[in-house]
Protein backbone atom coordinates (compact mmCIF):
# COMPACT_ATOMS: atom_id res chain seq x y z
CA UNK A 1 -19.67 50.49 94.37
CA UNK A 2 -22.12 47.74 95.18
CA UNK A 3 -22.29 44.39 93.65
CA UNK A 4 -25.44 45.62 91.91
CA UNK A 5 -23.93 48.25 90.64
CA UNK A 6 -23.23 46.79 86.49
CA UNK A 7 -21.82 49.26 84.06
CA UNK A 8 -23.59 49.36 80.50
CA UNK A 9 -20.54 50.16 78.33
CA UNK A 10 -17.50 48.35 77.73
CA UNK A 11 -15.44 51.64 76.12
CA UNK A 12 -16.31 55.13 76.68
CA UNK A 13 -14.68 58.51 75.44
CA UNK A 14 -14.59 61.56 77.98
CA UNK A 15 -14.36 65.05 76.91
CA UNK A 16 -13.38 67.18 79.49
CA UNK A 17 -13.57 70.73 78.65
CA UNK A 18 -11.27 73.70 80.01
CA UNK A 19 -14.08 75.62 82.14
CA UNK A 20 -13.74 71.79 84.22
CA UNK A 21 -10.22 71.70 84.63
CA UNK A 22 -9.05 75.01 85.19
CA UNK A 23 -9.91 77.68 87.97
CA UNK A 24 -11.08 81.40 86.80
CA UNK A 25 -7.88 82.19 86.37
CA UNK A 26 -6.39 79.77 84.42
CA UNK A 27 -4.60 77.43 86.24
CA UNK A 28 -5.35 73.68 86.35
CA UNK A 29 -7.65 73.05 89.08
CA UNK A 30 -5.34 69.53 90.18
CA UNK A 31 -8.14 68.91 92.78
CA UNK A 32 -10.70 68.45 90.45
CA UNK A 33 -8.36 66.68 87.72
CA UNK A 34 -7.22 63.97 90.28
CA UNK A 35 -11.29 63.35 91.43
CA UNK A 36 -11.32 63.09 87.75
CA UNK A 37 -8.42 60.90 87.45
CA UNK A 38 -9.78 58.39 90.38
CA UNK A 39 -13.34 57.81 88.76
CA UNK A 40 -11.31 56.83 85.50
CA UNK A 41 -9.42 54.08 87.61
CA UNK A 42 -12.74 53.32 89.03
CA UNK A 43 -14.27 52.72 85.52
CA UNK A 44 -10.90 50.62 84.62
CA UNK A 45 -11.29 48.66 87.57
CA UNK A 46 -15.02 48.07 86.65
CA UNK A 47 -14.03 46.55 83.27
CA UNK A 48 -14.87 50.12 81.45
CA UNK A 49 -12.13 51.21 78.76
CA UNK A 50 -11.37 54.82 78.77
CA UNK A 51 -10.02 57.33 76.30
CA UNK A 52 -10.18 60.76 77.58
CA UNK A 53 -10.10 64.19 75.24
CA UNK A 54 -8.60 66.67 77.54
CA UNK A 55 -8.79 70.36 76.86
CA UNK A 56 -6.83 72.85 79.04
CA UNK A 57 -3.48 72.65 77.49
CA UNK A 58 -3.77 76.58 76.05
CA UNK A 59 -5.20 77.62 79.23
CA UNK A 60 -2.90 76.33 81.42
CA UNK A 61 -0.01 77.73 79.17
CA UNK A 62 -1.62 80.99 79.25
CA UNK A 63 -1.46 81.17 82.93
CA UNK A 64 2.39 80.08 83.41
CA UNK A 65 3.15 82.74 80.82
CA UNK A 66 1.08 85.16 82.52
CA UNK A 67 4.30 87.67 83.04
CA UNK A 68 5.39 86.83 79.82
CA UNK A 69 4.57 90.12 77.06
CA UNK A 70 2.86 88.60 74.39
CA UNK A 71 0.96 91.41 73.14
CA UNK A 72 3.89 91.31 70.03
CA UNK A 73 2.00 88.11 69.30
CA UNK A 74 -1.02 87.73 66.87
CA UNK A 75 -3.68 85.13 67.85
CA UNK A 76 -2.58 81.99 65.92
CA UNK A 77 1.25 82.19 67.61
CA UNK A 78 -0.17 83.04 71.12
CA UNK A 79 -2.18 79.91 70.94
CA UNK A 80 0.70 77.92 69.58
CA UNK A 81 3.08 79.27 72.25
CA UNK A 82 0.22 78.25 75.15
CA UNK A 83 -0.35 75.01 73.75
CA UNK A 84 3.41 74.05 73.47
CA UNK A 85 4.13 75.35 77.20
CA UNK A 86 0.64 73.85 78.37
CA UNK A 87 0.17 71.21 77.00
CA UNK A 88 3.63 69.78 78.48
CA UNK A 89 2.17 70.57 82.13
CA UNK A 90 -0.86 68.71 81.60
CA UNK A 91 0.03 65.41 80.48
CA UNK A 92 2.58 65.69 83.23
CA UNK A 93 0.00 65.75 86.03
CA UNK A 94 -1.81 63.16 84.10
CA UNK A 95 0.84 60.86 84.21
CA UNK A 96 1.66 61.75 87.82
CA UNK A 97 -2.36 61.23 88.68
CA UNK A 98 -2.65 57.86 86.74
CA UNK A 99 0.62 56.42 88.40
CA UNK A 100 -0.55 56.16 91.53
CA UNK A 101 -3.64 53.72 90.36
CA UNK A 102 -0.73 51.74 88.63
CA UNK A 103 -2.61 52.58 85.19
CA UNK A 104 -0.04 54.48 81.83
CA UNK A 105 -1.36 56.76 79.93
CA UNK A 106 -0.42 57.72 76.17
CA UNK A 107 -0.43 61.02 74.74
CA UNK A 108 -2.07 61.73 71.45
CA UNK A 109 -1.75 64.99 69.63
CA UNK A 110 -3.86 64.90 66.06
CA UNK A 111 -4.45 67.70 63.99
CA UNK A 112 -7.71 68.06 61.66
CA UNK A 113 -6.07 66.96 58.31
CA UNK A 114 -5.15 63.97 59.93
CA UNK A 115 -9.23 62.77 59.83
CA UNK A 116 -8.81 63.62 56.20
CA UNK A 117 -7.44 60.81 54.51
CA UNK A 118 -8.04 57.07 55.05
CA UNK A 119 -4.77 55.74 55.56
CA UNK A 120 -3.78 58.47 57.88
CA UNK A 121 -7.71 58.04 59.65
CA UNK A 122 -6.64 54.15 60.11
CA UNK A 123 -3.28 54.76 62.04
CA UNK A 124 -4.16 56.80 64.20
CA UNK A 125 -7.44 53.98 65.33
CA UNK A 126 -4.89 51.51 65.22
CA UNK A 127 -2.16 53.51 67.47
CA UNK A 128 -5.26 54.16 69.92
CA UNK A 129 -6.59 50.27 69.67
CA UNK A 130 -3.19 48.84 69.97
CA UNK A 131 -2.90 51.39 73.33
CA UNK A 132 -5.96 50.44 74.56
CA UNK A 133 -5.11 46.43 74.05
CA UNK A 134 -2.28 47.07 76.33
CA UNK A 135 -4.11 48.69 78.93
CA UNK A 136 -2.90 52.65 78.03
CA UNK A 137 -4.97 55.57 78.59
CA UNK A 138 -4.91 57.47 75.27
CA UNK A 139 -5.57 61.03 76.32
CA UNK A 140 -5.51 63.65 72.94
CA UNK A 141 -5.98 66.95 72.58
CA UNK A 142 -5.49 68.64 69.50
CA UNK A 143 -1.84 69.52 68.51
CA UNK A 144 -2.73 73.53 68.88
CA UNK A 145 1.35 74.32 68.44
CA UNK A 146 1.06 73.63 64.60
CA UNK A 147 -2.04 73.97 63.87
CA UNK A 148 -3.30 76.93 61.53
CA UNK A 149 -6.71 78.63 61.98
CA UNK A 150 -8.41 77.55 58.92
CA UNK A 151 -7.64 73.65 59.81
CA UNK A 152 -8.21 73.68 63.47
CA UNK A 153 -11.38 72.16 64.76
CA UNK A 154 -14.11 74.50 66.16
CA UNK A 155 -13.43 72.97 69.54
CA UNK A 156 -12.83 69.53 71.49
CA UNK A 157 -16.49 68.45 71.49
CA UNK A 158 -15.85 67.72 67.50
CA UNK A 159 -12.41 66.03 68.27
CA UNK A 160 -14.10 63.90 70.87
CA UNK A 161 -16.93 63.16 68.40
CA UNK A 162 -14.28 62.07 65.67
CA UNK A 163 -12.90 59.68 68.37
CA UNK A 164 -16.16 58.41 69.38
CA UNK A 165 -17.46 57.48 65.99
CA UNK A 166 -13.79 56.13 64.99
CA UNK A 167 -13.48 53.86 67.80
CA UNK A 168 -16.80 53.16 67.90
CA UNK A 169 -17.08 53.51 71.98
CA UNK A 170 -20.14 52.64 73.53
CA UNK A 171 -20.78 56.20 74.84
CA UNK A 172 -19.53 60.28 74.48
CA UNK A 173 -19.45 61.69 77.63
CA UNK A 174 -19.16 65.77 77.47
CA UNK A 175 -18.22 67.03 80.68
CA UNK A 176 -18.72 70.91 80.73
CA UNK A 177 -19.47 73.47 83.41
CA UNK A 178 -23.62 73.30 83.16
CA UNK A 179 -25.42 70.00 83.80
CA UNK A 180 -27.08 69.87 79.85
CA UNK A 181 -29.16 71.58 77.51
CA UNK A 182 -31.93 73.37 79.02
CA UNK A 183 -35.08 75.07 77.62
CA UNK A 184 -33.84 78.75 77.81
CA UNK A 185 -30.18 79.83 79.80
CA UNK A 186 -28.86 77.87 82.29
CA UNK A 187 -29.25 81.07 84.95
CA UNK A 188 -33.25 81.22 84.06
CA UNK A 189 -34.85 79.84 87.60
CA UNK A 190 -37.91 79.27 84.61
CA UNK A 191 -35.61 76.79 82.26
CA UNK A 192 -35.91 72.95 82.52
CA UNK A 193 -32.82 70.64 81.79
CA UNK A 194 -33.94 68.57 78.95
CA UNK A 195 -32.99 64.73 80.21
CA UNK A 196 -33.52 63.00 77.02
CA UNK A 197 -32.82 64.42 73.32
CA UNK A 198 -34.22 62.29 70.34
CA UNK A 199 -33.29 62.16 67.14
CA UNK A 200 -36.28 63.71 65.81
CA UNK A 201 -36.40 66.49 68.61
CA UNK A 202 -36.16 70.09 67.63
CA UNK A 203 -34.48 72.35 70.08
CA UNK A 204 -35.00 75.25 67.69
CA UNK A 205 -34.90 78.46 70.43
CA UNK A 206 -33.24 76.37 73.29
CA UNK A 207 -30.08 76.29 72.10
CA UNK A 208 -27.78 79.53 71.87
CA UNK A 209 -24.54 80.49 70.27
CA UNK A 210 -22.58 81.34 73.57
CA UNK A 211 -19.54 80.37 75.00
CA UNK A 212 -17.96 80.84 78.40
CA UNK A 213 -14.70 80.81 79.98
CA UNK A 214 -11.50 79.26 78.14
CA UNK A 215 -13.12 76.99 75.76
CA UNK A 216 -13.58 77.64 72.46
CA UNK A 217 -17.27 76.17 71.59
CA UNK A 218 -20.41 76.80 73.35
CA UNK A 219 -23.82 74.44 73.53
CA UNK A 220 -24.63 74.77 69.85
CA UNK A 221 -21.45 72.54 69.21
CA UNK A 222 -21.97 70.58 71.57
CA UNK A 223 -25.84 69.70 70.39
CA UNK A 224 -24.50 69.58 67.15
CA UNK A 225 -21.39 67.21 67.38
CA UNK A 226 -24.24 65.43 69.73
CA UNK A 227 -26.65 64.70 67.43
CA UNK A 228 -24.32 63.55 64.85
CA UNK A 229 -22.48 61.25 66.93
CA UNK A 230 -26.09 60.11 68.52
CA UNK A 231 -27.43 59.34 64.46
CA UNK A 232 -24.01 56.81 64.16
CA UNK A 233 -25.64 54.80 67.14
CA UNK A 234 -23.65 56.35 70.08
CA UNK A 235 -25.01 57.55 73.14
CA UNK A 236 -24.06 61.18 74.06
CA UNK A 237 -24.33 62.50 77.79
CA UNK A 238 -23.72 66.25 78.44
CA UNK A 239 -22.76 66.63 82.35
CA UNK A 240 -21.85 69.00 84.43
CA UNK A 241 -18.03 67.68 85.48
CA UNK A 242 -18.05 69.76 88.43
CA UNK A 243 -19.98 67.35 90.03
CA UNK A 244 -18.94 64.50 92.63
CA UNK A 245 -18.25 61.47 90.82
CA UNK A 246 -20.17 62.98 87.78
CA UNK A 247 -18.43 59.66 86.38
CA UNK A 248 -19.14 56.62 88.26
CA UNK A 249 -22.52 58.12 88.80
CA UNK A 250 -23.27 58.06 84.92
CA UNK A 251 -21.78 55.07 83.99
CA UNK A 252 -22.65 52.51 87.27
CA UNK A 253 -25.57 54.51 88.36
CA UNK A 254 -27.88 55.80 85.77
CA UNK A 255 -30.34 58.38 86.65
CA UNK A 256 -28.84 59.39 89.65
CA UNK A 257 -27.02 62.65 88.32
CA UNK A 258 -29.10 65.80 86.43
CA UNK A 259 -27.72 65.25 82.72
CA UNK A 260 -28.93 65.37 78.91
CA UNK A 261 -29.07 61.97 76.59
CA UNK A 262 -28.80 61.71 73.13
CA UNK A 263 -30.38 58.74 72.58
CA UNK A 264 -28.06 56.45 69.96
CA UNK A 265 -30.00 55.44 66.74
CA UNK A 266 -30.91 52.23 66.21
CA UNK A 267 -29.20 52.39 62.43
CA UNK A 268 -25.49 52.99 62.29
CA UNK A 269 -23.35 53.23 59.11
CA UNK A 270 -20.41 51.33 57.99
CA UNK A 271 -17.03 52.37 59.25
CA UNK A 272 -15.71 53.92 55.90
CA UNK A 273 -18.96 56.34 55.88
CA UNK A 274 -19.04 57.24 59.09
CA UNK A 275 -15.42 58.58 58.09
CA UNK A 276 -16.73 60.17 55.11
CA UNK A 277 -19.52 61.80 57.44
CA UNK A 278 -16.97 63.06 59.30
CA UNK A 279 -14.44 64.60 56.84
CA UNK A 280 -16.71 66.58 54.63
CA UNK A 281 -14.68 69.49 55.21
CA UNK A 282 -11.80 68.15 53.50
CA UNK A 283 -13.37 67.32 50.16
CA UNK A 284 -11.32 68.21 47.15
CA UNK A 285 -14.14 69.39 44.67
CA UNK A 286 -18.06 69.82 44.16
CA UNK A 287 -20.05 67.42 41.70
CA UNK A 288 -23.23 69.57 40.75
CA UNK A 289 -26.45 66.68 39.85
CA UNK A 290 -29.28 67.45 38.27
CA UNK A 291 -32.59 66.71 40.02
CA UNK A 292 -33.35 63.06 38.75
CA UNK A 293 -30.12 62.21 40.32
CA UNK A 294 -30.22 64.15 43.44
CA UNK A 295 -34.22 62.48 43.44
CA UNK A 296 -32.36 58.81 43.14
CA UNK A 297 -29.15 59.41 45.48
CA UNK A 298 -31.29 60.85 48.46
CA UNK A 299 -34.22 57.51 47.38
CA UNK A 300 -34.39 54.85 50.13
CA UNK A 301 -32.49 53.23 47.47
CA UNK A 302 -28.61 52.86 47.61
CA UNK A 303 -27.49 54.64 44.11
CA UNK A 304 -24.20 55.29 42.54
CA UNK A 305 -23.70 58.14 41.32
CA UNK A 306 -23.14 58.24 37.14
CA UNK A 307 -21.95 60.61 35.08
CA UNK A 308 -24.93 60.91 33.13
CA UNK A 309 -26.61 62.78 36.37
CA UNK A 310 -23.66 65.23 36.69
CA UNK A 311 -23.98 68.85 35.46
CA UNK A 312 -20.81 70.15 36.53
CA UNK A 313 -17.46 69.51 38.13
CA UNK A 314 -15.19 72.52 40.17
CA UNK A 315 -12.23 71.84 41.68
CA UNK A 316 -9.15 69.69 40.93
CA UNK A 317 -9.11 65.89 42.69
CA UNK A 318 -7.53 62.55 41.72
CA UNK A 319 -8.93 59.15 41.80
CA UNK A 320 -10.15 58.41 45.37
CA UNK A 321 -10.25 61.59 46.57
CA UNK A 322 -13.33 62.64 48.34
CA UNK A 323 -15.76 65.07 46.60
CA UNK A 324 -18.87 66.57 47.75
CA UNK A 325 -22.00 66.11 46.04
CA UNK A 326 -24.65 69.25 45.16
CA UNK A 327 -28.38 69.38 44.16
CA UNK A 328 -29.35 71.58 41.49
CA UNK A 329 -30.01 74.37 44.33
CA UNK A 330 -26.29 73.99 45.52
CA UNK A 331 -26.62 72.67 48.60
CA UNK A 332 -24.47 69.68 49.72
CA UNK A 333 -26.48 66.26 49.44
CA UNK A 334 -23.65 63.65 49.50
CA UNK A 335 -20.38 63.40 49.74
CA UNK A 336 -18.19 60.57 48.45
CA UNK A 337 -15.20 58.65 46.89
CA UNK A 338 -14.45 59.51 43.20
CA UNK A 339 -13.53 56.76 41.09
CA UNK A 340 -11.19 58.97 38.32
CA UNK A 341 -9.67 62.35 38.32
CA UNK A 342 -11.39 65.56 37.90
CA UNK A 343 -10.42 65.93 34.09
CA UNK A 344 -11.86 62.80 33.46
CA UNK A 345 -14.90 63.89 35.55
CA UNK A 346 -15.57 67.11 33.58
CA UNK A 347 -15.52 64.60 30.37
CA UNK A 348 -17.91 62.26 30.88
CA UNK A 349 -19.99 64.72 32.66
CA UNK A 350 -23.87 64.01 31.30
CA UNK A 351 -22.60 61.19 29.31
CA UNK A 352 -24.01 57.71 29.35
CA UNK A 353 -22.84 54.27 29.53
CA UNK A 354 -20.03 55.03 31.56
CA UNK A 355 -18.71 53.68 34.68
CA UNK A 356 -20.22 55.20 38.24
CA UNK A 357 -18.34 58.10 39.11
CA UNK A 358 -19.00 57.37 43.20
CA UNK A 359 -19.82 53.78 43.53
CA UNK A 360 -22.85 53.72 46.44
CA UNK A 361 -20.69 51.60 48.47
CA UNK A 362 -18.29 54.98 48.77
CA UNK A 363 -21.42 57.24 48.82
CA UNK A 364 -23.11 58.65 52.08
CA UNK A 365 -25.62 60.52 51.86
CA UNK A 366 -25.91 63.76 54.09
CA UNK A 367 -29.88 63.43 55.62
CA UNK A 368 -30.91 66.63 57.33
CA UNK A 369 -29.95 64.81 61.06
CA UNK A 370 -26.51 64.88 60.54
């Protein structure tokens, strides 16, 4: 690294997906992890926080249980019984990589609910804060061994773009096994890597629903956690991690490595919505508006949201729960912090001169970007 060489960002979050740490058959590829491992030093060394979310826990369990019968085993407990073997292995050689740059690292397992509550949202930023303050590696991965189906999350692009936005890092960095999203398949001599992705950008037809290896997501989650993470003012880079120090080369020498950018908007929310943005899937009810209010809460505006404008309330929530908010058409416009319970809702539903039911400062509104 030359004395010219200046990083931009001050804390970064690396995914790194199974298809980059594991060979075709399953078992950790240690080469690549420890090339892996010695860029993150580098980055350290170059003033650069790191938090790494490291997939290949179920993977690598799979493949030191490959004599093992688990056919008796549906789905759910064959992932659970991966994870619990694998995941053990991994942060092992993590901890035996990082040791000899003198650097700790801290294992994090989270689970899905655990984005869906404030309190439980703010300790586990704090634990990762108060690991980065003492110079700790966090490295999470979601806790697969007691996880359920319906609460897991589709993959760890959307875990790493819940840690992104909650720690508010500088930059996402999604390694996978392709160098970015390209205008048709990867394998198409014909197909261009798109560099830079805009906001406004439609990559309608570029984009498919495919998925490869041991990972769970494909491209379409990745675009899509992208994009979101991108429209909260982070920068998202999809790279191939295969690459030679696909790391050092992105973060001290821009431009030098094939990749994709999301370019970060220029307008980020505050912390509490961008935790609301993210934990839509864990609202307790539905408020149905009718179109004057949808009209005002979608207005450049901000709005609270009153009772007068409400046609309907489904679902059973207490005071400070999180709701979702409907148009008259159904669809999801909103989502936000209730200020009373659901039976209090359903009472002074259309009513006037009663208090806001979602106050705007505990109101984001869902814009067709995110």
């Amino acid at each position: 690294m030359s004395a010219t060489d200046r990083p931009e960002w001050k804390r970064i979050a690396v995914k790194i997906g199974s298809n980059v740490l594991t060979r075709s058959d399953g078992t950790l590829d240690v080469t690549r992890m420890s090339s892996l491992v010695d860029q993150v030093a580098t980055l350290r060394k170059a003033g650069i926080s790191v938090v790494i979310i490291s997939s290949g826990a179920v993977a690598s369990g799979r493949s030191e249980l490959r004599d093992t019968d688990t056919r008796r085993l549906d789905s759910v407990e064959q992932r659970q019984l991966f994870s619990a073997v694998g995941q053990a292995k991994l942060i092992n050689r993590y901890y035996e990589l990082f040791r000899d740059h003198h650097l700790a690292v801290g294992q994090v397992l989270t689970m899905k609910e655990n984005f869906s509550t404030r309190r439980h949202y703010l300790n586990q930023r704090q634990c990762m804060e108060v690991m980065l303050e003492a110079g700790v590696i966090p490295i999470v991965n979601e806790n697969d061994t007691v996880s359920v189906t319906e609460l897991m999350f589709t993959d760890n692009d959307e875990l790493s773009g819940l840690i992104a936005t909650m720690l508010q890092v500088d930059a996402l960095i999604i390694l996978s096994n392709i160098d970015g999203v390209y205008t048709g398949s990867p394998s198409d001599p014909d197909a261009k890597l798109l560099t830079t992705i805009r906001p406004d950008d439609d990559l309608t037809g570029y984009v498919k629903a495919e998925r490869s290896g041991f990972g769970r997501g494909g491209m379409t989650t990745k675009c899509n956690i992208a994009r979101k993470v991108a429209g909260e003012g982070i920068e998202v880079i999809i790279a191939r991690g295969t690459r030679a120090d696909i790391l050092t080369d992105l973060a001290m020498r821009p431009g030098s490595v094939p990749c994709t950018r999301f370019k970060a908007s220029e307008q980020t929310a505050p912390a509490l919505k961008r935790w609301m943005a993210h934990s839509a899937g864990f609202a307790k009810g539905t408020v149905t508006v009718n179109s004057g209010a949808a009209d005002t809460l979608c207005g450049a505006e901000p709005a609270s949201l009153l009772p007068v404008g409400v046609v309907s309330v489904e679902g059973a929530f207490e005071k400070d729960d999180l709701v979702n908010v409907a148009g008259p058409d159904g669809e999801i416009i909103a989502i936000g912090r209730v200020s009373c319970d659901s039976a209090t809702a359903r009472n002074e539903a259309g009513q006037h001169g009663c208090r806001p039911l979602i106050h705007y400062d505990y109101l984001f509104t869902i814009t067709n970007e995110s």
